[in-house]
C-alpha atoms as a PDB file:
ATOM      1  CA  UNK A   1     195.461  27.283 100.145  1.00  0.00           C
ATOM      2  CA  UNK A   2     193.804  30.640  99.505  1.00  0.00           C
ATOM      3  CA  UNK A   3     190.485  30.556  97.719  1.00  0.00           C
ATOM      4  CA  UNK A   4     191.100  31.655  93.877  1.00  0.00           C
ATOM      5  CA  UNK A   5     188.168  33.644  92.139  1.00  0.00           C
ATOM      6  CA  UNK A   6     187.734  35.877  88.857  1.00  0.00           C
ATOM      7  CA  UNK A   7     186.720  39.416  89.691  1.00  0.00           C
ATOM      8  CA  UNK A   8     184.372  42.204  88.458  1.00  0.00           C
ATOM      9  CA  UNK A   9     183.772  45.680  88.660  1.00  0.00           C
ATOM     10  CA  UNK A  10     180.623  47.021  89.253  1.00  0.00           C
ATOM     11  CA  UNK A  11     180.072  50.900  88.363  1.00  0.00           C
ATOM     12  CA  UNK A  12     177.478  51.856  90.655  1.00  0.00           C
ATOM     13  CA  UNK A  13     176.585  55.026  92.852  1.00  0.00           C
ATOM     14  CA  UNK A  14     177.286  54.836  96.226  1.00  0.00           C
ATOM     15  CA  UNK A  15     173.259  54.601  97.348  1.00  0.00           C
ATOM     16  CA  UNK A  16     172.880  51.544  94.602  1.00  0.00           C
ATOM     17  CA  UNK A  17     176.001  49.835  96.367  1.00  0.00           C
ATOM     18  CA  UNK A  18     174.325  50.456  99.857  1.00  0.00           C
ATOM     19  CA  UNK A  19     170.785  48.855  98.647  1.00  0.00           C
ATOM     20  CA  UNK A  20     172.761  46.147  97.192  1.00  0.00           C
ATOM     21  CA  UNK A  21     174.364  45.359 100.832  1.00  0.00           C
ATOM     22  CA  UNK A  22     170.849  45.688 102.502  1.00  0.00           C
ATOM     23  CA  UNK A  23     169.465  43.581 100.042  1.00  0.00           C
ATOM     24  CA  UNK A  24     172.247  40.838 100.436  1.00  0.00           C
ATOM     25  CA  UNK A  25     172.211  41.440 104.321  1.00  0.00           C
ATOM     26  CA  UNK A  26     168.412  40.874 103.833  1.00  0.00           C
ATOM     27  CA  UNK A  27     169.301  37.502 102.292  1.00  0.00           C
ATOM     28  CA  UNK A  28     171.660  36.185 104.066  1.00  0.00           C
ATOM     29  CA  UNK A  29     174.372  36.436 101.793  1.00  0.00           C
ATOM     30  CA  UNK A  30     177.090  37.485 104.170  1.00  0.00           C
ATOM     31  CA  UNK A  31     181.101  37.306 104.504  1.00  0.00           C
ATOM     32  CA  UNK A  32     181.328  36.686 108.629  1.00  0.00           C
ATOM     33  CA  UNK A  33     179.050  39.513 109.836  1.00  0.00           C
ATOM     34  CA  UNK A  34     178.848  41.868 107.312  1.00  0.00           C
ATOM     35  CA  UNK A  35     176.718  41.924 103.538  1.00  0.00           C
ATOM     36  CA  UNK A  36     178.670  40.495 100.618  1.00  0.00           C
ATOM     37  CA  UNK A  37     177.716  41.777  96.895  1.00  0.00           C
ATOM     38  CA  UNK A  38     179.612  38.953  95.422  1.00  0.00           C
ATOM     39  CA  UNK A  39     177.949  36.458  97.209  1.00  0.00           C
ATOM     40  CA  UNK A  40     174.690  38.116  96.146  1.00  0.00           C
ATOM     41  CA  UNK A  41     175.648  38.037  92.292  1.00  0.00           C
ATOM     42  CA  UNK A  42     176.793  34.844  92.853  1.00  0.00           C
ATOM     43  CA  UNK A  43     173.538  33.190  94.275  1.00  0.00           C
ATOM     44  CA  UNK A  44     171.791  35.196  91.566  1.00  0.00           C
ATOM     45  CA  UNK A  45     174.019  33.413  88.641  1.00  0.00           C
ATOM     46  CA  UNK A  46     173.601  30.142  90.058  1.00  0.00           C
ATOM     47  CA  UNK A  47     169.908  30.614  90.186  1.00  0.00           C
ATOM     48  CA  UNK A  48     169.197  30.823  93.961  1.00  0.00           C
ATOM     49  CA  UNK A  49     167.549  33.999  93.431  1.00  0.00           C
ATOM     50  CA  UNK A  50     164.834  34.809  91.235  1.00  0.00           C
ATOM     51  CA  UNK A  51     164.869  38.250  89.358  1.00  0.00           C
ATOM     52  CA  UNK A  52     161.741  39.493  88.409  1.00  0.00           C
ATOM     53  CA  UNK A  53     160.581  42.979  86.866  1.00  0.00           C
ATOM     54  CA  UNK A  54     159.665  45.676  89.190  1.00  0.00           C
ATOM     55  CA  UNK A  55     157.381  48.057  87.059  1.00  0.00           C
ATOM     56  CA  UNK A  56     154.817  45.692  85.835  1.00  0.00           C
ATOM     57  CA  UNK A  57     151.815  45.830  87.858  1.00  0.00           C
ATOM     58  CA  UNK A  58     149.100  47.408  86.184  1.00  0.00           C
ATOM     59  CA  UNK A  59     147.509  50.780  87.414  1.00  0.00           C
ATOM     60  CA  UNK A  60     144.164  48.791  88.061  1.00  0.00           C
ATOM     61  CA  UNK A  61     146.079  46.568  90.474  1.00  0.00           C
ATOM     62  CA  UNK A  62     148.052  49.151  92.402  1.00  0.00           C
ATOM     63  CA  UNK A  63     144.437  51.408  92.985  1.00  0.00           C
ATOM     64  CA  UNK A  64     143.283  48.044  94.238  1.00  0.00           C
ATOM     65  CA  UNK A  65     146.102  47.796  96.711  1.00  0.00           C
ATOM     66  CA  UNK A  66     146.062  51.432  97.609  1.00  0.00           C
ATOM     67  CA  UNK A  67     141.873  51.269  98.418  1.00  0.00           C
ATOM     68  CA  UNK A  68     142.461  47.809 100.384  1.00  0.00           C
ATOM     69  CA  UNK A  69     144.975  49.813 102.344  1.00  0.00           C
ATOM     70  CA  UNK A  70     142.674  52.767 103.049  1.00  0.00           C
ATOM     71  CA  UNK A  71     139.580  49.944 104.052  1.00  0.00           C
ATOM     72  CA  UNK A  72     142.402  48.475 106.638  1.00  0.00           C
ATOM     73  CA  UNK A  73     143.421  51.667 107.871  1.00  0.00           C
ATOM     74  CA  UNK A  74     139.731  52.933 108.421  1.00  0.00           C
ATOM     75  CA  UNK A  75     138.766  49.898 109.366  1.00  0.00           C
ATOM     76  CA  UNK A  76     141.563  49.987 112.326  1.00  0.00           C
ATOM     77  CA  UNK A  77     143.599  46.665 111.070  1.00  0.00           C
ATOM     78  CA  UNK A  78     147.047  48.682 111.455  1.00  0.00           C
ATOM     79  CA  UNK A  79     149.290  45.921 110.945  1.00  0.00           C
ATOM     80  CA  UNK A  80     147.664  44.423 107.705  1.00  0.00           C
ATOM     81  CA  UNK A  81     147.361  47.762 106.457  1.00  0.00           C
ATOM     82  CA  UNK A  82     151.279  48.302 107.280  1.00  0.00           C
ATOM     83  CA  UNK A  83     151.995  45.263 104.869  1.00  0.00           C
ATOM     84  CA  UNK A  84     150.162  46.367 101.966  1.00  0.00           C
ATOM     85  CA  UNK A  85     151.958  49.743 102.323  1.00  0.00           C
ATOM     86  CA  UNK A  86     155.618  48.094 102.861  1.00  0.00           C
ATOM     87  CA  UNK A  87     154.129  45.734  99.664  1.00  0.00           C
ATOM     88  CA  UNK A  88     153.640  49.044  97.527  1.00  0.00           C
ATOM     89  CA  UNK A  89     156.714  50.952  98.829  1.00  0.00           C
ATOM     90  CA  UNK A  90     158.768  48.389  97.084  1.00  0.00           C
ATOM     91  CA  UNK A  91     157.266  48.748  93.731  1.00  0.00           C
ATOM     92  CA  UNK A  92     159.275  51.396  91.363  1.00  0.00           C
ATOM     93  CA  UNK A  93     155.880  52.559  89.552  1.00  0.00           C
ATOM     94  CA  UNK A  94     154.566  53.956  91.883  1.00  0.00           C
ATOM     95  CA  UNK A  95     153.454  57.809  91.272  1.00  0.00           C
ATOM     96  CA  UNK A  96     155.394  60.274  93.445  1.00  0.00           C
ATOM     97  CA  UNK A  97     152.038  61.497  95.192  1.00  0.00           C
ATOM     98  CA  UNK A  98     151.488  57.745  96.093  1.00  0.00           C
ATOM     99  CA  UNK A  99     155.015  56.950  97.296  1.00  0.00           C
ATOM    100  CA  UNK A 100     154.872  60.325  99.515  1.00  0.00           C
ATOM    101  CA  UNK A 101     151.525  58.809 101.020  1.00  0.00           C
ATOM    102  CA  UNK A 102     152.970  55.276 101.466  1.00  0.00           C
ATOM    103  CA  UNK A 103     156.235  56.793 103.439  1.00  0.00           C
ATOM    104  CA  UNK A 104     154.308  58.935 105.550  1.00  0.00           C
ATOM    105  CA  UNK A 105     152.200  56.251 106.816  1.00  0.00           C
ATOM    106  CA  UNK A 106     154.809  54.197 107.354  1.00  0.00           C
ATOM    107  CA  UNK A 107     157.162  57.168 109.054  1.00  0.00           C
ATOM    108  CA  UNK A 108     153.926  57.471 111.198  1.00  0.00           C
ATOM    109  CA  UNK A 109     153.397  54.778 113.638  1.00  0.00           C
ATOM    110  CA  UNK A 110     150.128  53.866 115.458  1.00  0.00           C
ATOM    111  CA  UNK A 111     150.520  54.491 118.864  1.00  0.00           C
ATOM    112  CA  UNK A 112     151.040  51.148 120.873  1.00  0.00           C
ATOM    113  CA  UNK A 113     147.706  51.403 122.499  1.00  0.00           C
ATOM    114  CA  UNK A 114     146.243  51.322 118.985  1.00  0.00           C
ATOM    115  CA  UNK A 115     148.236  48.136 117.709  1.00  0.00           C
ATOM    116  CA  UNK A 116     147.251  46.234 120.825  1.00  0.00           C
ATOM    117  CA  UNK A 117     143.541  47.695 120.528  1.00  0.00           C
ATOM    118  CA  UNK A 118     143.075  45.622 117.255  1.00  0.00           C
ATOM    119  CA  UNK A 119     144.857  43.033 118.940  1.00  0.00           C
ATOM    120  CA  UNK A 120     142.536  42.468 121.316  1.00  0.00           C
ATOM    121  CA  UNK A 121     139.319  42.775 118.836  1.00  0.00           C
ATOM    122  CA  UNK A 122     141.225  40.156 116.381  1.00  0.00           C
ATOM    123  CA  UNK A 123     141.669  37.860 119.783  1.00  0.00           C
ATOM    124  CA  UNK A 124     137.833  38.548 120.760  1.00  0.00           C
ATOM    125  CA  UNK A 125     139.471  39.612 124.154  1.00  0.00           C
ATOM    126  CA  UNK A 126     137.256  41.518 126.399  1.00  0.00           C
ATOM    127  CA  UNK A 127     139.211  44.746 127.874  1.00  0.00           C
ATOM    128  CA  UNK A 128     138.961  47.764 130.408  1.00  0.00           C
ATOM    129  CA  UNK A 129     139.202  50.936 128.914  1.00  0.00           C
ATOM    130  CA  UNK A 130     139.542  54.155 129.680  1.00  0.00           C
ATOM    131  CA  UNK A 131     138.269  57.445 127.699  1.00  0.00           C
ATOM    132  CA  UNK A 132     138.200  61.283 128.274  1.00  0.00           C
ATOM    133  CA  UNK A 133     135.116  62.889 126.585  1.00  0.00           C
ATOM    134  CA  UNK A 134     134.806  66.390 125.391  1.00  0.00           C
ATOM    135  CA  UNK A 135     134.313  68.266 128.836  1.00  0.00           C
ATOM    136  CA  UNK A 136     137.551  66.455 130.082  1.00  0.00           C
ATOM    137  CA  UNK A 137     135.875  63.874 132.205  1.00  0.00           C
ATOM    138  CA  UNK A 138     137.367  60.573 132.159  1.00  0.00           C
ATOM    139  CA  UNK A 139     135.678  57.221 131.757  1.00  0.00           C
ATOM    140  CA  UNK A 140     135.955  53.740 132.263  1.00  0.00           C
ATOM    141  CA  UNK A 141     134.472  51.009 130.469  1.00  0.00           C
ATOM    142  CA  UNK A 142     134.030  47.262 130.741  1.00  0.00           C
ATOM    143  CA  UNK A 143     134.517  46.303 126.557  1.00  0.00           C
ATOM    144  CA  UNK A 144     132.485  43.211 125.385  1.00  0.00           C
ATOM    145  CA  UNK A 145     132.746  43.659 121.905  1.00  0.00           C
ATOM    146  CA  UNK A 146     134.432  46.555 119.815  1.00  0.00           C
ATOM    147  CA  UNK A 147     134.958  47.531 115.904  1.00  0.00           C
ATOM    148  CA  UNK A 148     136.408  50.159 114.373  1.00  0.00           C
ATOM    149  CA  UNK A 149     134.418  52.221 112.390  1.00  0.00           C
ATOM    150  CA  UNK A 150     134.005  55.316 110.494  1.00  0.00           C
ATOM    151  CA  UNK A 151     131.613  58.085 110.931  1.00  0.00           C
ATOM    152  CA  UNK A 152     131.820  61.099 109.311  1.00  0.00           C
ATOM    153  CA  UNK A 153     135.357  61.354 108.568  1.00  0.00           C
ATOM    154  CA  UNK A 154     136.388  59.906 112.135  1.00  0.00           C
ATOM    155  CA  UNK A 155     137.322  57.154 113.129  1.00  0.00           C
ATOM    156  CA  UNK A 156     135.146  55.662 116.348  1.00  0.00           C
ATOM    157  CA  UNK A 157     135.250  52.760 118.456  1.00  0.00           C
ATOM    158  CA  UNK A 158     132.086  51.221 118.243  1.00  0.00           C
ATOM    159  CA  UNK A 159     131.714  48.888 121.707  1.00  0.00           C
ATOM    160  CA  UNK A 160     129.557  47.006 123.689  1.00  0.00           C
ATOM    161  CA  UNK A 161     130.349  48.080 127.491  1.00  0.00           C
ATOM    162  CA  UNK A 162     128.229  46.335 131.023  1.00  0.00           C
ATOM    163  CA  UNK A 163     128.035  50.523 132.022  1.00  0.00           C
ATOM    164  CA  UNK A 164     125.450  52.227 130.849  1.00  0.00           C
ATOM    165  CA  UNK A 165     124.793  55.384 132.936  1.00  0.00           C
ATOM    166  CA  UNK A 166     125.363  58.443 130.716  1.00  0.00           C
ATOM    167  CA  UNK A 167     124.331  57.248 128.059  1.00  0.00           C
ATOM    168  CA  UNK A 168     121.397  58.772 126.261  1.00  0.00           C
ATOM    169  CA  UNK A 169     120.508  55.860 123.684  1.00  0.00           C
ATOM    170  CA  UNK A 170     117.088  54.052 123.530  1.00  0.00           C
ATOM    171  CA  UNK A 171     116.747  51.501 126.434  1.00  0.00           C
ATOM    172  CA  UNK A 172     117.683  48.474 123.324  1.00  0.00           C
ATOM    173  CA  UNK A 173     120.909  50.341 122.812  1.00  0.00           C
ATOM    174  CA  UNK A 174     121.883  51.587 125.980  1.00  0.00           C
ATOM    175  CA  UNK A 175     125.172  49.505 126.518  1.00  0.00           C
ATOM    176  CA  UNK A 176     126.694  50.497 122.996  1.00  0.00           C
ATOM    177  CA  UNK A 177     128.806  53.234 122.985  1.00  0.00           C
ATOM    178  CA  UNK A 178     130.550  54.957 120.653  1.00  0.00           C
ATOM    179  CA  UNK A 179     133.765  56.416 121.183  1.00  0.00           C
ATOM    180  CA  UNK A 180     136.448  58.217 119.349  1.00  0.00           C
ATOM    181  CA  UNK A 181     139.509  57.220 119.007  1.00  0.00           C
ATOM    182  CA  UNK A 182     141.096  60.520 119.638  1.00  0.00           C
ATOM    183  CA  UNK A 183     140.333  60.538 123.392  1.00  0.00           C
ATOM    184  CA  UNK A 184     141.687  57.724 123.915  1.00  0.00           C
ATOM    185  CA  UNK A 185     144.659  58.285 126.811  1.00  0.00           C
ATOM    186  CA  UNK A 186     147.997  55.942 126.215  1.00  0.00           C
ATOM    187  CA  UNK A 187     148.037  53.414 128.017  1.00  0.00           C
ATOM    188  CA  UNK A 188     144.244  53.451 128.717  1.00  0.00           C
ATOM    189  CA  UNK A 189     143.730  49.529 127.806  1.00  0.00           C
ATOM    190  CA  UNK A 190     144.662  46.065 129.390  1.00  0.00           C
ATOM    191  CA  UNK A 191     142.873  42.663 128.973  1.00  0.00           C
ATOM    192  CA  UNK A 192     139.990  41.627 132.001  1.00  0.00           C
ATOM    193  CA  UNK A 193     138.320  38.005 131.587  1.00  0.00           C
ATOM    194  CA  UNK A 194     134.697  37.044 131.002  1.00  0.00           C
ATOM    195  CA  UNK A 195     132.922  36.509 127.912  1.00  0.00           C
ATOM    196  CA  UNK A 196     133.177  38.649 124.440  1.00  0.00           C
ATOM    197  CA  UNK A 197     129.754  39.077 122.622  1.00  0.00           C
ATOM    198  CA  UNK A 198     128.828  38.399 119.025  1.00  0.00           C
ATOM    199  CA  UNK A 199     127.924  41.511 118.168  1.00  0.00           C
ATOM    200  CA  UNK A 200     126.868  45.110 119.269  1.00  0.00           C
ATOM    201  CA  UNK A 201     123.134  45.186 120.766  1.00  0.00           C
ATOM    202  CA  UNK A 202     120.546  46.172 117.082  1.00  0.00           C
ATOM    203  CA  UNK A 203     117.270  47.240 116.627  1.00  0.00           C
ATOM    204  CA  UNK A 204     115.600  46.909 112.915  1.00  0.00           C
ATOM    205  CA  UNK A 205     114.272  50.117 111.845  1.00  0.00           C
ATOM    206  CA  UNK A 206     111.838  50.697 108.946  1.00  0.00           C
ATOM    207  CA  UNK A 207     112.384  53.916 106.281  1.00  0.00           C
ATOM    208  CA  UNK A 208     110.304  55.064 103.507  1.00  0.00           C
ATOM    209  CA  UNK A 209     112.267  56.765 100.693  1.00  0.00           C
ATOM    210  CA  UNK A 210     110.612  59.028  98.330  1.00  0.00           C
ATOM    211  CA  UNK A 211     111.491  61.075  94.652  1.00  0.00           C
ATOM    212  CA  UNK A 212     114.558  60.696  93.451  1.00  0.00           C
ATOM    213  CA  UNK A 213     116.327  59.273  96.259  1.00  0.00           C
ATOM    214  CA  UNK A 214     113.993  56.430  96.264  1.00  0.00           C
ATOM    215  CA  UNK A 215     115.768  55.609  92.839  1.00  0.00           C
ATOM    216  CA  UNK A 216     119.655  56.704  93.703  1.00  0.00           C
ATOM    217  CA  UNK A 217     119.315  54.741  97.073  1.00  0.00           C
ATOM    218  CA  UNK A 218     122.126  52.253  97.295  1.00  0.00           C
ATOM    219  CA  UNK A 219     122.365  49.484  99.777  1.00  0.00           C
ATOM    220  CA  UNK A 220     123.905  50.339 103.333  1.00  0.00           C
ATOM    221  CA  UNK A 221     125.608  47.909 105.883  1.00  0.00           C
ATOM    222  CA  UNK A 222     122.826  46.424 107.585  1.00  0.00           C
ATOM    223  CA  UNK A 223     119.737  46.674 105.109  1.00  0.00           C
ATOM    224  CA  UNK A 224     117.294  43.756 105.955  1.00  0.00           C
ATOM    225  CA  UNK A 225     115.447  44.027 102.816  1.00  0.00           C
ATOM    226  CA  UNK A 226     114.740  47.368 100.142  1.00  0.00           C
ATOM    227  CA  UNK A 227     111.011  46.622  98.327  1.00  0.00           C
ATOM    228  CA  UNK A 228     108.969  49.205  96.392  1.00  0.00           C
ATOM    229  CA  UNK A 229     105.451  50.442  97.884  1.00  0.00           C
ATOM    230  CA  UNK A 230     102.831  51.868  96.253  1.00  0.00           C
ATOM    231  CA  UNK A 231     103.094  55.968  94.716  1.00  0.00           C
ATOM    232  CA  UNK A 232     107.288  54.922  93.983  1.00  0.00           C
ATOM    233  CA  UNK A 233     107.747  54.547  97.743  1.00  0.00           C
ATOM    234  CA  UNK A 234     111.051  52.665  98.728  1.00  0.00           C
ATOM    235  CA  UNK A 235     110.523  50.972 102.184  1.00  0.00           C
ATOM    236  CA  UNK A 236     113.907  49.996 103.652  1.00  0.00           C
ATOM    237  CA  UNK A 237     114.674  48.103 106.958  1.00  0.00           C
ATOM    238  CA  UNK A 238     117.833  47.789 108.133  1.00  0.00           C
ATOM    239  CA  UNK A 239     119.404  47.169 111.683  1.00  0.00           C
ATOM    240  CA  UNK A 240     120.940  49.952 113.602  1.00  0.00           C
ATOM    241  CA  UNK A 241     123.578  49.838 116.643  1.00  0.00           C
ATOM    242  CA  UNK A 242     123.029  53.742 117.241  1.00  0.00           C
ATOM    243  CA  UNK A 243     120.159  56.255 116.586  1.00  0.00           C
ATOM    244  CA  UNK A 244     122.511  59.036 117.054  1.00  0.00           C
ATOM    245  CA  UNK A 245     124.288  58.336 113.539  1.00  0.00           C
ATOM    246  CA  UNK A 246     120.965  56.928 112.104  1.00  0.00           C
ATOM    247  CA  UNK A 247     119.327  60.276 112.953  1.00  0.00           C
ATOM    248  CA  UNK A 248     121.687  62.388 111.289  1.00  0.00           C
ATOM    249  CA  UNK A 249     121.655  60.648 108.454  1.00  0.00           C
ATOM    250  CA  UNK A 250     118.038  60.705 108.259  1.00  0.00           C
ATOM    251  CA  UNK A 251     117.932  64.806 108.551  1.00  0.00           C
ATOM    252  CA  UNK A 252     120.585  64.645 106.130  1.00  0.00           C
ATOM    253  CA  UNK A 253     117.526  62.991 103.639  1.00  0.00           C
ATOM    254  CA  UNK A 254     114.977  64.956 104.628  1.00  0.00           C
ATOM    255  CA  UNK A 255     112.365  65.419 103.705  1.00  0.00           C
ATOM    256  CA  UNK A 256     112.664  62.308 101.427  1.00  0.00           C
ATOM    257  CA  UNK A 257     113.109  60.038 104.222  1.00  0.00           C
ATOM    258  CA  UNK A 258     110.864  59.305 106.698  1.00  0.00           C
ATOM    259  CA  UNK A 259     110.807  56.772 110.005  1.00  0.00           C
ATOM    260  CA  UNK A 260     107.914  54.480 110.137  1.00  0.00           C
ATOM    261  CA  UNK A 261     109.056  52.466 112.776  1.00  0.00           C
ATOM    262  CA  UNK A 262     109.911  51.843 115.904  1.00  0.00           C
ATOM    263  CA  UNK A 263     107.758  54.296 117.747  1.00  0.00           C
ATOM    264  CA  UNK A 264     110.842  54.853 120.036  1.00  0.00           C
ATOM    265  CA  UNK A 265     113.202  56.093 117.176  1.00  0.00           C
ATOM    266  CA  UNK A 266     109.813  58.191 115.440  1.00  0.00           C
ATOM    267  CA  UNK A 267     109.718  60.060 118.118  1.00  0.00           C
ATOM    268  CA  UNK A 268     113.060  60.842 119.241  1.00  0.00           C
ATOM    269  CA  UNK A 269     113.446  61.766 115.526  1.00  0.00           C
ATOM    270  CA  UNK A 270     110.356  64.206 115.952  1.00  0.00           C
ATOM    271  CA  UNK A 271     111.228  65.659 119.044  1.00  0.00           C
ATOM    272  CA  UNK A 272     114.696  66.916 117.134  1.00  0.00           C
ATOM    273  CA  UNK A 273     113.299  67.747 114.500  1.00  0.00           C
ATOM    274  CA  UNK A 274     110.958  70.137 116.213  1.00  0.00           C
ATOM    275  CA  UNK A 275     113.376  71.285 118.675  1.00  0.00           C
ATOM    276  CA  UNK A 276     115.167  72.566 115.254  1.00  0.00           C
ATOM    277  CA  UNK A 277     111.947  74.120 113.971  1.00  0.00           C
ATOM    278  CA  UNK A 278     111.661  75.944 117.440  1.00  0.00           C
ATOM    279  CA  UNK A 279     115.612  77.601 117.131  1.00  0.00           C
ATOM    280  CA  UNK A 280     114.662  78.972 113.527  1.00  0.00           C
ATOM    281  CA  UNK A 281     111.301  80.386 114.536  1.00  0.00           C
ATOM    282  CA  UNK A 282     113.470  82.318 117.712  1.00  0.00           C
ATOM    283  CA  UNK A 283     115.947  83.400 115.879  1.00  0.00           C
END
């Protein structure tokens, strides 16, 4: 006995019915193989499936979402940064600059050497690594511990490595590296054994701060402790992975920040500072 059913019509633009059968294909709601609108309304009418608005998050909460998927992105977390865009993408608030953002990160996929990179940093998974630096030449590196991080408007693998020849750091920071992400070559990454570290190899490094930056100083990553001196003096000490990026951000300061300590960093800082002094007075 055939099945007996009253019909409906549904007026509806040809992209509305094709969302409808990805939507119902999504949900299992199926005739054999292929998506099945009725069965769709149906499960809706008998309460199966839950309707709920689609334009009622609040501006505050979709910034939130939008800056938690910038921190994930910068931070190099790809595929939780993928979810909170596929989250937003299906909200219908969305303003059209923000959609246009949210489909061109998602049209954009990480290369596959990038996906497994966070992979192996979420696993604590020590890894080889190969990387090609400005002048072409191509390196290889033992990885103990890695994070993404920004500097500068890049994005940099910051990484503990067992090789240290080349690089220029203090002695107590020779086996971090710092590497961008750019140069990395496909397929440049596979999983060794051996222990991961804890953390990247730190120094602490004392700062005075003086006029008004002493006052608009804000607390950085790192920062041991902030306490006022004598004269308005701000002394700061913080721990640093890298003098390289600790330097520039001191000349960035200067002359209202000043390194009291470690003699190492002093003088490195010095020695810059009056190799500058020397290009201005020859030029």
């Amino acid at each position: 006995m055939s099945r007996k059913g009253q019909s409906i019509t549904l007026s509806i633009s040809e992209r509305d019915k094709i969302q409808l059968q990805e939507l119902a294909l999504e949900l299992g709601k199926t005739w054999g193989d292929r998506p099945n609108i009725s069965r769709l309304v149906e499960a809706i009418a008998r309460g199966e499936l839950q309707i709920a608005p689609n334009n009622d998050w609040s501006n505050t909460r979709i910034e939130a979402l939008n800056c938690a998927l910038d921190a994930l992105t910068d931070a190099g977390r790809i595929l939780e940064a993928q979810a909170i865009a596929q989250l937003l993408q299906e909200r219908s608030e969305l303003s059209i600059p923000l959609r246009n953002k949210i489909e061109r990160f998602l049209e954009t996929p990480p290369h596959p050497w990038r996906i497994e990179l966070d992979r192996y940093i979420l696993r604590q998974q020590p890894f080889q690594l190969s990387y090609q630096d400005a002048t072409g030449r191509l390196w290889s590196f033992t990885v103990r511990h890695a994070q993404i991080n920004r500097h500068e408007e890049r994005q940099y693998l910051d990484c503990w490595c067992e090789e240290t020849e080349g690089n220029l750091d203090i002695p107590e920071l020779i086996h971090n590296w710092c590497l961008r992400l750019d140069r990395i070559p496909d397929a440049a990454i596979f999983p060794i054994e051996g222990p991961w570290r804890p953390q990247l190899d730190q120094i602490a490094v004392e700062i005075h701060l003086c006029n008004r930056l002493a006052f608009a100083y804000k607390p950085k990553s790192g920062d041991i402790s902030a306490d006022w001196l004598e004269n308005q003096v701000k002394q700061v000490v913080r721990r640093i992975s890298s003098t390289y990026w600790f330097i520039r951000e001191v000349q960035r300061e200067a002359p209202d920040m000043m390194v009291v300590g470690p003699q190492s960093v002093r003088t490195r800082l010095r020695e810059k500072l009056l190799a500058l002094c020397q290009h201005y007075e020859n030029s």
